[in-house]
PDB file of N, CA and C in Angstrom:
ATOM      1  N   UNK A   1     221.325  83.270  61.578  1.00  0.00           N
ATOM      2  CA  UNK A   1     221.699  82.292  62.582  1.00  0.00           C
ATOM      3  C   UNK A   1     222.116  80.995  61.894  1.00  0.00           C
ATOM      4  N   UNK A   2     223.015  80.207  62.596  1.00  0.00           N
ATOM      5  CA  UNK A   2     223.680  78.650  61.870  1.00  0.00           C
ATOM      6  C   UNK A   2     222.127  77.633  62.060  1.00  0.00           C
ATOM      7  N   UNK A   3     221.844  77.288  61.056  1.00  0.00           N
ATOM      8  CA  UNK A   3     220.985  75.887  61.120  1.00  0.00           C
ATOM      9  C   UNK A   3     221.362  74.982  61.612  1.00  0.00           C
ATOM     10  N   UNK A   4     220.959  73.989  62.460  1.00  0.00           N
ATOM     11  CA  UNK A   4     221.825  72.456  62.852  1.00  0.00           C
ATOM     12  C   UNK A   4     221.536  71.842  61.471  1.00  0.00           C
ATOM     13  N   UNK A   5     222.850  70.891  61.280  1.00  0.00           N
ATOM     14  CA  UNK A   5     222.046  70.058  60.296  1.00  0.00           C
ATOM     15  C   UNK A   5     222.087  68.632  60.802  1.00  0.00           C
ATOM     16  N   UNK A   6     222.020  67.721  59.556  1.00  0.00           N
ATOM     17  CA  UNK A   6     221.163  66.248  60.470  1.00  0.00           C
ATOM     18  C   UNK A   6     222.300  65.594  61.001  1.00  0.00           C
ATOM     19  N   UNK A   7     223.478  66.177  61.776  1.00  0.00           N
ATOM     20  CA  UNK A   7     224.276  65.193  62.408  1.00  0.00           C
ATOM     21  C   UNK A   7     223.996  64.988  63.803  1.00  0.00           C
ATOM     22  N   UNK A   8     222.575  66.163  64.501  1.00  0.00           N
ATOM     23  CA  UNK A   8     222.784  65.205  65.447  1.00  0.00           C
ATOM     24  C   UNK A   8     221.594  64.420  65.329  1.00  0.00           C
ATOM     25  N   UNK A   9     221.583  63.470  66.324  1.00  0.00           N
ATOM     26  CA  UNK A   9     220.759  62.663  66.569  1.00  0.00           C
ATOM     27  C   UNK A   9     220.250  61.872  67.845  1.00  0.00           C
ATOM     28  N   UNK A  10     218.530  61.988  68.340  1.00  0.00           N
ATOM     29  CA  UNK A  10     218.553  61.477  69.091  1.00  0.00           C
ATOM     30  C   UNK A  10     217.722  60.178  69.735  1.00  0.00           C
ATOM     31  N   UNK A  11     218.510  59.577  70.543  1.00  0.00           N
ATOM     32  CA  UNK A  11     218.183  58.559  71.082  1.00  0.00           C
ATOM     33  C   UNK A  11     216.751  57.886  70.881  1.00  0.00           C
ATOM     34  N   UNK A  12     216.194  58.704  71.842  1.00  0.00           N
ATOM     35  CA  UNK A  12     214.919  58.365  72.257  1.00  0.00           C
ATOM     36  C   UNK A  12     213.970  59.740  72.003  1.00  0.00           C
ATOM     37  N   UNK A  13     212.589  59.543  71.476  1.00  0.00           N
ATOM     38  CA  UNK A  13     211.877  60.556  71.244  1.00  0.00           C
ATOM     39  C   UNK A  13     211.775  61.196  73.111  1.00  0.00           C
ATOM     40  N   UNK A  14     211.580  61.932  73.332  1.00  0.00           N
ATOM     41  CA  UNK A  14     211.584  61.997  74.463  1.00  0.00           C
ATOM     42  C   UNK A  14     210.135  62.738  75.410  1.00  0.00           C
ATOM     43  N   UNK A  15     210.257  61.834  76.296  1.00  0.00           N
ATOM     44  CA  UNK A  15     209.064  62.151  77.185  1.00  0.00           C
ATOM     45  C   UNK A  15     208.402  63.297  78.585  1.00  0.00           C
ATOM     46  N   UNK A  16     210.160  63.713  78.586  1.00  0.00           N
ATOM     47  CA  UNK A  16     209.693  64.974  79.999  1.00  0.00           C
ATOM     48  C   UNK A  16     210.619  66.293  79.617  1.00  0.00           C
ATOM     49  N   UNK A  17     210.926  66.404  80.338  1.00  0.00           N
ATOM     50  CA  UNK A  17     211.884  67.745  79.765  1.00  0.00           C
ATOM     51  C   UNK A  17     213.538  67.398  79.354  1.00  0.00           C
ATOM     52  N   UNK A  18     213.727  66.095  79.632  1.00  0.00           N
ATOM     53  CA  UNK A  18     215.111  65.796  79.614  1.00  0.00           C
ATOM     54  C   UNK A  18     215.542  64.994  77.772  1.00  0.00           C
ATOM     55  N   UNK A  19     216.317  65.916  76.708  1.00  0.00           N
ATOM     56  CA  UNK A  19     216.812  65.042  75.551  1.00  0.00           C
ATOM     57  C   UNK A  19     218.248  64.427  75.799  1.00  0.00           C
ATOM     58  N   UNK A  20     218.550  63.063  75.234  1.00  0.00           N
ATOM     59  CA  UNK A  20     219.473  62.719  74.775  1.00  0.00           C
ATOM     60  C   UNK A  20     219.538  62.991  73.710  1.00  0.00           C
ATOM     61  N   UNK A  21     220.875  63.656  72.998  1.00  0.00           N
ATOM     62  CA  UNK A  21     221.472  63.751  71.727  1.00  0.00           C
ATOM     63  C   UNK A  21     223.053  63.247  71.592  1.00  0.00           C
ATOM     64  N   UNK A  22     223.076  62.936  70.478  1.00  0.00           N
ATOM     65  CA  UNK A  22     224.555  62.925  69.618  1.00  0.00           C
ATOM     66  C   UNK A  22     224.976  63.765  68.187  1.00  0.00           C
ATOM     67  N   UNK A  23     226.126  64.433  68.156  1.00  0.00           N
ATOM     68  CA  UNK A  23     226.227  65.222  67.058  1.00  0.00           C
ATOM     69  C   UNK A  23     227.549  64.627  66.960  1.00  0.00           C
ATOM     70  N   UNK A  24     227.784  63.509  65.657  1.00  0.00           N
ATOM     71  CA  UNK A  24     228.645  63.271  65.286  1.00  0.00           C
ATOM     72  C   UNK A  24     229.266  62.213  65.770  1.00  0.00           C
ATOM     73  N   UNK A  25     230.908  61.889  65.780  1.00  0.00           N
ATOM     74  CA  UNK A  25     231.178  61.373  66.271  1.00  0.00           C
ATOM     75  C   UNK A  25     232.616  61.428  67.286  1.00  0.00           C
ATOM     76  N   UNK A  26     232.771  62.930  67.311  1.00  0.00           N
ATOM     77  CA  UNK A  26     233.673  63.589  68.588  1.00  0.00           C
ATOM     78  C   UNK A  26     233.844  63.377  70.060  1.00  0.00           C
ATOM     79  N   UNK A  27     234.471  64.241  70.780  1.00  0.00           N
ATOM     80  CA  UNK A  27     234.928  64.078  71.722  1.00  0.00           C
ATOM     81  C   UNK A  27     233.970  64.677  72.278  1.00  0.00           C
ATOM     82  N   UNK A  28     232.278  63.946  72.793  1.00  0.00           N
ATOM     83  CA  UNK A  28     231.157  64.703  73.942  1.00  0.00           C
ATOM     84  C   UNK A  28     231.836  65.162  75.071  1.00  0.00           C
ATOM     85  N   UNK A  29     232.183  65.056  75.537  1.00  0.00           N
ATOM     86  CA  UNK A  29     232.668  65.976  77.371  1.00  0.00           C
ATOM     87  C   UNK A  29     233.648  66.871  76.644  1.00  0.00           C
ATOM     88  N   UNK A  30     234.752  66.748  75.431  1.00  0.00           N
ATOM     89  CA  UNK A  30     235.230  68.014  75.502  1.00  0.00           C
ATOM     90  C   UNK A  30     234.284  69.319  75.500  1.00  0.00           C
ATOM     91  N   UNK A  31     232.997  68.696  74.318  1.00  0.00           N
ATOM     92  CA  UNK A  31     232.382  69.707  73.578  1.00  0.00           C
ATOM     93  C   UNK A  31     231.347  69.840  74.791  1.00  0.00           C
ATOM     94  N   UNK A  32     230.911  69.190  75.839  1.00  0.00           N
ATOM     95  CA  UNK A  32     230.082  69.862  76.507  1.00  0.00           C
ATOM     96  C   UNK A  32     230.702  70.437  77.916  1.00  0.00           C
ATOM     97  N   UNK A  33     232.393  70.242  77.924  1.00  0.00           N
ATOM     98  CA  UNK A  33     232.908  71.350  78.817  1.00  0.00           C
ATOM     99  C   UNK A  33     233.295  72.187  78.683  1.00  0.00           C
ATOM    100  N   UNK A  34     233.441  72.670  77.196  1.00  0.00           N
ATOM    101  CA  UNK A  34     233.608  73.954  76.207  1.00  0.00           C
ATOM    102  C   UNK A  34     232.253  75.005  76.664  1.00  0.00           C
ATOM    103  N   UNK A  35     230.910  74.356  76.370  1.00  0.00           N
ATOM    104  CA  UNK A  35     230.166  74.991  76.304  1.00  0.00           C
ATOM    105  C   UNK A  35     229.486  75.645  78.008  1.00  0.00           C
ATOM    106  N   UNK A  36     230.161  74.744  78.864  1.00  0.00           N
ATOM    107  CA  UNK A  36     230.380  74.872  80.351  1.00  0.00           C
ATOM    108  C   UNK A  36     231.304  76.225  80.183  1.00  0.00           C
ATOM    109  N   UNK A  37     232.413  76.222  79.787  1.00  0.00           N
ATOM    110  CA  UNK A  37     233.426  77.199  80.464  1.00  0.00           C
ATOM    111  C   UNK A  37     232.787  78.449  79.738  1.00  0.00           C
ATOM    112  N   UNK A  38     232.406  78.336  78.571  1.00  0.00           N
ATOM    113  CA  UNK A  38     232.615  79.737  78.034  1.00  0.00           C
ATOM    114  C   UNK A  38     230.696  80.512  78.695  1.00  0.00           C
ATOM    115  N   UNK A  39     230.418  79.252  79.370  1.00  0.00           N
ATOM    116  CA  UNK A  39     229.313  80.073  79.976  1.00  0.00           C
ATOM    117  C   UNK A  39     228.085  80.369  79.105  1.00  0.00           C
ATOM    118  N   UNK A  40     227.923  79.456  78.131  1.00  0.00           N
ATOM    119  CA  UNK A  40     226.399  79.964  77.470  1.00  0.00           C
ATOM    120  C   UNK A  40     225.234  78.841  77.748  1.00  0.00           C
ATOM    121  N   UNK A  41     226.083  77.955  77.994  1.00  0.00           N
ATOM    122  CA  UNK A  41     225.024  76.858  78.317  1.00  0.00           C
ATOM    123  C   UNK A  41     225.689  75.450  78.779  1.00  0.00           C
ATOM    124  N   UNK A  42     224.155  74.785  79.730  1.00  0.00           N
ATOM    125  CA  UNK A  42     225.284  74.118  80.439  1.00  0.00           C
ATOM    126  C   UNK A  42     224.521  72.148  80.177  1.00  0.00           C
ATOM    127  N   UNK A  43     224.895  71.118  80.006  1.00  0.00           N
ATOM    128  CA  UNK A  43     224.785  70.589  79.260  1.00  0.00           C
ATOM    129  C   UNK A  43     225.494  69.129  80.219  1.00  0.00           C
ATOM    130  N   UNK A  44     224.716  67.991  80.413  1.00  0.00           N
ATOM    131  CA  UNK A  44     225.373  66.978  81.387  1.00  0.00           C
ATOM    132  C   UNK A  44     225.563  65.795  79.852  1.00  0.00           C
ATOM    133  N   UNK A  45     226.431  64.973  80.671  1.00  0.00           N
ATOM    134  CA  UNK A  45     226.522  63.678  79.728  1.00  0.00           C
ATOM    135  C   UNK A  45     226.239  62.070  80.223  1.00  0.00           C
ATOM    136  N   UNK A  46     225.995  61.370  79.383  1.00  0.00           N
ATOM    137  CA  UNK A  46     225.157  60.068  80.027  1.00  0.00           C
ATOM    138  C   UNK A  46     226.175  58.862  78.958  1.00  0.00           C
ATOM    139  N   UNK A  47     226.169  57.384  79.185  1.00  0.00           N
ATOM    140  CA  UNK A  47     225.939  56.671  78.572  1.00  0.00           C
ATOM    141  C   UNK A  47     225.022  55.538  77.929  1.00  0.00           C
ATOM    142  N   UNK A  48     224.481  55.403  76.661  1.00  0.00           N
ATOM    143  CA  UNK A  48     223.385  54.993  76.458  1.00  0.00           C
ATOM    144  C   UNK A  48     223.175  54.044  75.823  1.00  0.00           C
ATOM    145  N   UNK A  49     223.458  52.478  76.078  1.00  0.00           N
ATOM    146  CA  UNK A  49     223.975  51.583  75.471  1.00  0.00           C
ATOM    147  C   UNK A  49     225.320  51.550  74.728  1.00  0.00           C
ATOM    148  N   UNK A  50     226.194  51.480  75.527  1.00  0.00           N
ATOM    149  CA  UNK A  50     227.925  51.983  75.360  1.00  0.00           C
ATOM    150  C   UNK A  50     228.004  53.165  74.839  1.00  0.00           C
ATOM    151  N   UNK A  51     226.960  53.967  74.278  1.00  0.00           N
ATOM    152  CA  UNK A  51     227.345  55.360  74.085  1.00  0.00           C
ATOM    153  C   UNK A  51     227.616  56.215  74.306  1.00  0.00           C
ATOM    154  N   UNK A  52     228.391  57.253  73.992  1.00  0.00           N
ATOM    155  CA  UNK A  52     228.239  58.581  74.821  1.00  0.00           C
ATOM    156  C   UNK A  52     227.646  59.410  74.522  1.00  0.00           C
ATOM    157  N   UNK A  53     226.460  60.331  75.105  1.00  0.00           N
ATOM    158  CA  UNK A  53     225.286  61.392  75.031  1.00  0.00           C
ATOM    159  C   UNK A  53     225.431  62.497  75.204  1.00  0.00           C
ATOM    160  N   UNK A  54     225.066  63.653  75.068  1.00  0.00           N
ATOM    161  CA  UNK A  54     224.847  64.578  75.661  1.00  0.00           C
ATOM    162  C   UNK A  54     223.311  64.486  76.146  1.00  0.00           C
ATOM    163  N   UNK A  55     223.074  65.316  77.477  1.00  0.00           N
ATOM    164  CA  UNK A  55     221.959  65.603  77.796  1.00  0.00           C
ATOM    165  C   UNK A  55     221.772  66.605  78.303  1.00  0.00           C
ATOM    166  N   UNK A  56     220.316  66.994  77.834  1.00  0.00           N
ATOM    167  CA  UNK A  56     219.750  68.553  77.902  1.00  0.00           C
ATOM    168  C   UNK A  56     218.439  68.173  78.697  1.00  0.00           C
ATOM    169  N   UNK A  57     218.951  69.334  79.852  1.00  0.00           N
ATOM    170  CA  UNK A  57     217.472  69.164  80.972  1.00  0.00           C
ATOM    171  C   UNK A  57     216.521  70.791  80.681  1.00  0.00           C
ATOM    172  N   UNK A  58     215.531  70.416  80.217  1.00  0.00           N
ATOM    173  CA  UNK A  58     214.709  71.740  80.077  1.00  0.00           C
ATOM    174  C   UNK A  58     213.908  72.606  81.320  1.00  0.00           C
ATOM    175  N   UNK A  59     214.298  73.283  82.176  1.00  0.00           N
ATOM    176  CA  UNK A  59     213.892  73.630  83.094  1.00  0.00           C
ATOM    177  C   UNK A  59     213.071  75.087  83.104  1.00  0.00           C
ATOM    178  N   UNK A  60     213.741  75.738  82.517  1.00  0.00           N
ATOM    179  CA  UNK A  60     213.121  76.999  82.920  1.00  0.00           C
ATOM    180  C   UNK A  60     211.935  77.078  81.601  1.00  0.00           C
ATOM    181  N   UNK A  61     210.763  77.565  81.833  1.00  0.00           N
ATOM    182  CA  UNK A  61     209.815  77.743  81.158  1.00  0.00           C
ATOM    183  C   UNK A  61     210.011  79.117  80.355  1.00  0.00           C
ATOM    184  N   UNK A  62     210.987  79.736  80.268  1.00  0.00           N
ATOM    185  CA  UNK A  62     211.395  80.906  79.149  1.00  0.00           C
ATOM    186  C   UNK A  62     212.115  80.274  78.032  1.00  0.00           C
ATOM    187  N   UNK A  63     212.598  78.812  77.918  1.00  0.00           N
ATOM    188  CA  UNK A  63     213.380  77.982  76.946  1.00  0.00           C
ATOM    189  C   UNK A  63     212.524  77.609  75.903  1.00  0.00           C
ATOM    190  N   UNK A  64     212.912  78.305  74.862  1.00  0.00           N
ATOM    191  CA  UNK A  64     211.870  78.381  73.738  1.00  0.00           C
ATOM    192  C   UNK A  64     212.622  77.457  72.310  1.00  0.00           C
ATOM    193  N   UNK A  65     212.321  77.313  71.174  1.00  0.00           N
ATOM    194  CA  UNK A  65     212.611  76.387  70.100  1.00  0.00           C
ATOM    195  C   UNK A  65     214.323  77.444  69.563  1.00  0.00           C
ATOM    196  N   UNK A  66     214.142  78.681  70.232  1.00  0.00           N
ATOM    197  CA  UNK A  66     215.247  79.801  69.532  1.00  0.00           C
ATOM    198  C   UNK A  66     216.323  79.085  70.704  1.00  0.00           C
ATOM    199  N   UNK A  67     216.187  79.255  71.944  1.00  0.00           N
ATOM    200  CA  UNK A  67     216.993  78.627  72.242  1.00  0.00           C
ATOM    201  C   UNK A  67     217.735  77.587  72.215  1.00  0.00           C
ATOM    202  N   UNK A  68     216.692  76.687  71.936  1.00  0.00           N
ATOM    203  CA  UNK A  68     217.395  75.064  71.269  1.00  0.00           C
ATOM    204  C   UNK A  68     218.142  75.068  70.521  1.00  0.00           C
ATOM    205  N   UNK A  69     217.940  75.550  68.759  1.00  0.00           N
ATOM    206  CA  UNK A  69     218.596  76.343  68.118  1.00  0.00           C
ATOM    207  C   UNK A  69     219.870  76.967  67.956  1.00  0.00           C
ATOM    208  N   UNK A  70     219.703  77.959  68.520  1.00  0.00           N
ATOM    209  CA  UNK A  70     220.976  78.734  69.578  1.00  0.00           C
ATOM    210  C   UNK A  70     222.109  77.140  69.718  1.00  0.00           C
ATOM    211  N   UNK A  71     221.843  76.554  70.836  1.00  0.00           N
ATOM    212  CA  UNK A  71     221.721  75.807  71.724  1.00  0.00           C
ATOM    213  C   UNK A  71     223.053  74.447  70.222  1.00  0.00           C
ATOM    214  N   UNK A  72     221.993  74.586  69.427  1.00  0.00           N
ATOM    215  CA  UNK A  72     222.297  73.421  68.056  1.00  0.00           C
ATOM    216  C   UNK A  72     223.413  74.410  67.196  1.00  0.00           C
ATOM    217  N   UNK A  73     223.166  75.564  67.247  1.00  0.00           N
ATOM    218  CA  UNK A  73     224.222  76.553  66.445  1.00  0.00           C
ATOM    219  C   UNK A  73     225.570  76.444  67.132  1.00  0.00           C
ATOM    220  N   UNK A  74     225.412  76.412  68.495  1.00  0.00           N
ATOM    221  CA  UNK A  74     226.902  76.414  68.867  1.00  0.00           C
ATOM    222  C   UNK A  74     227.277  75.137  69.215  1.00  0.00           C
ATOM    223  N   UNK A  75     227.023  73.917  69.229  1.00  0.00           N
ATOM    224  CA  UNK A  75     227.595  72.610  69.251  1.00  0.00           C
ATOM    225  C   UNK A  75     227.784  72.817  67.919  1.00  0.00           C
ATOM    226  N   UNK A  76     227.636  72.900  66.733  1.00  0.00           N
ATOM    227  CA  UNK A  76     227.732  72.674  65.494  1.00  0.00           C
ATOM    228  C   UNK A  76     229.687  73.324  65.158  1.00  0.00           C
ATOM    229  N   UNK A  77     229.250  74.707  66.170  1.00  0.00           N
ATOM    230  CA  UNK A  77     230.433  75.482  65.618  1.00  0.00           C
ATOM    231  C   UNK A  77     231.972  75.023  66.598  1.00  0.00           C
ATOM    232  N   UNK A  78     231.784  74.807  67.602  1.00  0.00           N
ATOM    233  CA  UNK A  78     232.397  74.073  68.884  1.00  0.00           C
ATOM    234  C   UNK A  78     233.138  72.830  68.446  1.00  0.00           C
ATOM    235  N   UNK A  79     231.815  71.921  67.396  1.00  0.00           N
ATOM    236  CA  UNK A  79     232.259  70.757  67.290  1.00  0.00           C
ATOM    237  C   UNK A  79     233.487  70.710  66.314  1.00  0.00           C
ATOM    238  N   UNK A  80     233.848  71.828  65.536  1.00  0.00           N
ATOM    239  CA  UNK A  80     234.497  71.710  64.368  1.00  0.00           C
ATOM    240  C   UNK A  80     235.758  72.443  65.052  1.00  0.00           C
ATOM    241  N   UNK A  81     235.891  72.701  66.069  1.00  0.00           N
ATOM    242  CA  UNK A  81     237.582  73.095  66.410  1.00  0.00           C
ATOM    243  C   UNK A  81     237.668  71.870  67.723  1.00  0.00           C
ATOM    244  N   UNK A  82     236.824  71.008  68.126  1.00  0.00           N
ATOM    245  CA  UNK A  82     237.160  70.278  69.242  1.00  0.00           C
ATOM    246  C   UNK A  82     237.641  68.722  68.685  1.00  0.00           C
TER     247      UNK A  82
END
C-alpha cells in the first residue's frame, strides 16, 4: 500500500470525529471532487483562516486507521495528476 508522507498537514489536533487537513499546495476541490466522482470516498471542504481545507467527517464506526490510510494513499496519488 502507498504511505502518506509528511505533506499533509493538519490544522487543529482534533476533538470529535471531524479532521481538517492540507496536502500540499494544489487545487483542494479539484482533488476532493475527483475523489467524489470516482466514488471511493467522499470528502467536504472548509476555509480556515484564508485557507483552503479539506474535511473528513468520521461517521461510521467500521472506519478504521486502514481506511484513513487508504483514504491518505489516494489523495497522495490524485494529487500528482490534479
Amino acid at each position: 500500500m502507498h504511505e502518506p508522507t509528511p505533506e499533509f498537514r493538519c490544522r487543529y489536533v482534533p476533538e470529535s470525529n471531524i479532521l481538517c487537513f492540507r496536502r500540499g499546495e494544489g487545487d483542494r476541490e479539484a482533488l476532493r471532487k475527483a475523489l467524489i466522482d470516482e466514488g471511493s470516498f467522499y470528502l467536504t471542504g472548509t476555509d480556515v483562516d484564508g485557507l483552503q481545507h479539506l474535511r473528513l467527517y468520521v461517521m461510521n464506526p467500521l472506519t478504521d486507521a486502514e481506511t484513513i490510510r487508504k483514504l491518505a494513499g489516494r489523495l497522495e496519488v490524485l494529487g500528482g495528476t490534479i
